[in-house]
C-alpha atoms as a PDB file:
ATOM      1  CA  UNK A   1     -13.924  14.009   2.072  1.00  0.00           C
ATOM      2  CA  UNK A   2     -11.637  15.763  -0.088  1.00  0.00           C
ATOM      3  CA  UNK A   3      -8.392  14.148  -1.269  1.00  0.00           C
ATOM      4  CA  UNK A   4      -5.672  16.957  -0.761  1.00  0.00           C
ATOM      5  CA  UNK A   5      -2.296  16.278  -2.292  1.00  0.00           C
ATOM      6  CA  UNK A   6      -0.991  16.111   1.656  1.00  0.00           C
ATOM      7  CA  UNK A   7      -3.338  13.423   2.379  1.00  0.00           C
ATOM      8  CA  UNK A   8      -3.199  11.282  -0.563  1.00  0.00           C
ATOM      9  CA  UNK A   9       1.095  11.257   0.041  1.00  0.00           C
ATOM     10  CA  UNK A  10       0.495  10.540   3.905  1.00  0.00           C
ATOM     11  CA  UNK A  11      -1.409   7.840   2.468  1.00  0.00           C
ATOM     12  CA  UNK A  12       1.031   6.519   0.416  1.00  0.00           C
ATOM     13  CA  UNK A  13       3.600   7.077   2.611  1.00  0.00           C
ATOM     14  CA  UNK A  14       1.713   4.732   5.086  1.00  0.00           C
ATOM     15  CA  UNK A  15       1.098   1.985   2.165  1.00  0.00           C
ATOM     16  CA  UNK A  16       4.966   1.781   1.595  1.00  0.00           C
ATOM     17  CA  UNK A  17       5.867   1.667   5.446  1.00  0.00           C
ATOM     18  CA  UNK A  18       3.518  -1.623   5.380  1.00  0.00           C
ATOM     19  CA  UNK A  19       5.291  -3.103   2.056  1.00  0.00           C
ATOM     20  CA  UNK A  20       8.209  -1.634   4.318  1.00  0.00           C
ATOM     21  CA  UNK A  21       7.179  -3.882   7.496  1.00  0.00           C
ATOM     22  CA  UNK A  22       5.582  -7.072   6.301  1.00  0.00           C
ATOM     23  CA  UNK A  23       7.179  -7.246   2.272  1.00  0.00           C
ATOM     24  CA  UNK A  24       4.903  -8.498  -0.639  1.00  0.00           C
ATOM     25  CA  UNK A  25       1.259  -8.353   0.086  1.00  0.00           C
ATOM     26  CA  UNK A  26      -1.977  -8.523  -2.276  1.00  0.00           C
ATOM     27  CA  UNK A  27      -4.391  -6.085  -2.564  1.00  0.00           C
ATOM     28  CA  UNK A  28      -6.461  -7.357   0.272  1.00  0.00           C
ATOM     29  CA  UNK A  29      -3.373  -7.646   2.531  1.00  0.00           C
ATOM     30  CA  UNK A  30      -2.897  -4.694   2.125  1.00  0.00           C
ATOM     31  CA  UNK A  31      -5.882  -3.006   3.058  1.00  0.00           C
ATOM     32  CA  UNK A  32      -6.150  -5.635   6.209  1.00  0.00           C
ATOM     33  CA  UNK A  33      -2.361  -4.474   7.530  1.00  0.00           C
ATOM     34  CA  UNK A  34      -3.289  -0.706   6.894  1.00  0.00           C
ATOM     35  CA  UNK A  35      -6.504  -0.948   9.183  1.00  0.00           C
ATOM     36  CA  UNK A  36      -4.533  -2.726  11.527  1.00  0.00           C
ATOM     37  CA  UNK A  37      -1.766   0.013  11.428  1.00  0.00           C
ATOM     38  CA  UNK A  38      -4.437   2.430  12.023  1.00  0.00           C
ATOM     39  CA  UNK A  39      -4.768   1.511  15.093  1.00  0.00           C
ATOM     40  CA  UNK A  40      -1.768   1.244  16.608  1.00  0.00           C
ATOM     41  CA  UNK A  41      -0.991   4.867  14.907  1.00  0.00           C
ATOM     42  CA  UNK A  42      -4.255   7.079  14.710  1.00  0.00           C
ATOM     43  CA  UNK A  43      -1.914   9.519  12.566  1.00  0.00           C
ATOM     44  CA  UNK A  44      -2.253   7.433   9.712  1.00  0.00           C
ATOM     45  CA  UNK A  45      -5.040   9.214   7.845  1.00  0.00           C
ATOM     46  CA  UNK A  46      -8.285   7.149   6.886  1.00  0.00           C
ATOM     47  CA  UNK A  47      -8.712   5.410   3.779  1.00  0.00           C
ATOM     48  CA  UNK A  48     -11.642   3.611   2.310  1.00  0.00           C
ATOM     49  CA  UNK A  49     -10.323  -0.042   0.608  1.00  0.00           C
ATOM     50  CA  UNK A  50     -10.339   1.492  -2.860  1.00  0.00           C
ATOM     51  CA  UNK A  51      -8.694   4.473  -1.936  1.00  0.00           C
ATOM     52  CA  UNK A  52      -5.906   2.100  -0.625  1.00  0.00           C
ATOM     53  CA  UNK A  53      -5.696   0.332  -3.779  1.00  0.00           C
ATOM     54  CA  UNK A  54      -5.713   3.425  -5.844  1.00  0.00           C
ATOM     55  CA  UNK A  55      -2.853   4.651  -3.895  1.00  0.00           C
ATOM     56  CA  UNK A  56      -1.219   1.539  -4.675  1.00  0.00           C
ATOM     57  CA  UNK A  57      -1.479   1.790  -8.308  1.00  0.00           C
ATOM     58  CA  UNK A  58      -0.005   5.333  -8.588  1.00  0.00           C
ATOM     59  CA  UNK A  59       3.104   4.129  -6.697  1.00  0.00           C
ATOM     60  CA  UNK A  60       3.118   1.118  -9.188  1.00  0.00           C
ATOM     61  CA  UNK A  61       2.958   3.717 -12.173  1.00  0.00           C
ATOM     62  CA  UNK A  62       5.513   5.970 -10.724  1.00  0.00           C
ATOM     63  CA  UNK A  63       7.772   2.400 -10.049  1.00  0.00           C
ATOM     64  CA  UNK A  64       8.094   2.113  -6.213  1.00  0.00           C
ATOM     65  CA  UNK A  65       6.294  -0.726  -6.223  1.00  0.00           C
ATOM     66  CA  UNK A  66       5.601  -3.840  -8.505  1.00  0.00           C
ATOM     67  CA  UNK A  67       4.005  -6.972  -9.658  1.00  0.00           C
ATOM     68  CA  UNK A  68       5.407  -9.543  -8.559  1.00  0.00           C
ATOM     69  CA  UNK A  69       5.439 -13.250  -9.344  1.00  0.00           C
ATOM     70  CA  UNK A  70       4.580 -14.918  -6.259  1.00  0.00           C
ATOM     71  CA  UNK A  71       1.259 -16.214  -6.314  1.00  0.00           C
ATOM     72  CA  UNK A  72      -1.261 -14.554  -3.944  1.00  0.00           C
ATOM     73  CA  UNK A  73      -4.887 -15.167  -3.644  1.00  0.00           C
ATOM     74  CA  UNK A  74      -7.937 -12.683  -3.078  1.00  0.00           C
ATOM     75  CA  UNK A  75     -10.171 -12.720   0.011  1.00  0.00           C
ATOM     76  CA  UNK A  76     -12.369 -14.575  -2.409  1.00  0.00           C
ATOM     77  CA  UNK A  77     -10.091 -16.942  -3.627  1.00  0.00           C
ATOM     78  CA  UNK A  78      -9.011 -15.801  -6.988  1.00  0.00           C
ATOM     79  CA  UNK A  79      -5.810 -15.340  -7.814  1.00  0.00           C
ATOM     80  CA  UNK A  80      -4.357 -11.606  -7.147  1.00  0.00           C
ATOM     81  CA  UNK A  81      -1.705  -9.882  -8.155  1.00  0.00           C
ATOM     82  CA  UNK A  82       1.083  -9.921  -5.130  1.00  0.00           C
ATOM     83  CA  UNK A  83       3.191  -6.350  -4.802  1.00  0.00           C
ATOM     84  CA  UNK A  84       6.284  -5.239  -3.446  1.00  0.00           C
ATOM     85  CA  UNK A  85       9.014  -2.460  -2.812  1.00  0.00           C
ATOM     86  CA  UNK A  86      10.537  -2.194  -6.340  1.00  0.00           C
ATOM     87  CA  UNK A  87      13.669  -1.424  -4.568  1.00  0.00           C
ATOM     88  CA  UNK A  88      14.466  -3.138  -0.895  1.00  0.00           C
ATOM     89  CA  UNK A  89      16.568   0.549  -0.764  1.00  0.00           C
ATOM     90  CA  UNK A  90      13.585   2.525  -1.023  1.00  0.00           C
ATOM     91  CA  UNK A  91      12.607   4.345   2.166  1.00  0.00           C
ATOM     92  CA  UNK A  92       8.465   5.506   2.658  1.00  0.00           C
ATOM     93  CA  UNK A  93       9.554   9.216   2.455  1.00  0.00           C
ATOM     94  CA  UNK A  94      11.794   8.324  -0.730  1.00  0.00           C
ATOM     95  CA  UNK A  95       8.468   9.626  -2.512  1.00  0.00           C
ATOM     96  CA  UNK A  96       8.915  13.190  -2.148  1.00  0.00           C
END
């Protein structure tokens, strides 16, 4: 499937309405809540688990969200790296 720019920010637009909803999350939160939003909202375009995290880390780059310090833990049981809204102002749209 190809990523268009439209898809990959409805994507991201998604990931930040679940930091949006549930706050800090790991990696693997995240990619539980988002399939779990997909349901609810079919509009939510598909994403494989990587593409989610990849997603992720360009809104970390561009600083809309961030590492946090609270301690999270992987579906394996490693430690993980917990993110957040850099800004509790920030909106999902606040992208564009």
């Amino acid at each position: 499937m190809e990523q268009t720019d439209e898809r990959v920010s409805r994507v991201q637009v998604a990931i930040l309405g679940r930091f949006a909803e549930l706050g800090p999350l790991t990696d693997d939160e995240l990619v539980r809540a988002y399939a779990e939003a997909r349901m609810d909202m079919p509009d939510i375009p598909a994403a494989s688990p990587q593409g989610i995290r990849s997603r992720r880390a360009e809104l970390a780059h561009r600083g809309i969200v961030r590492a946090t310090t609270i301690p999270g833990l992987s579906a394996y049981g490693r430690a993980a790296t917990v993110w957040a809204l850099a800004s509790a102002e920030r909106q999902p749209n606040a992208i564009f």
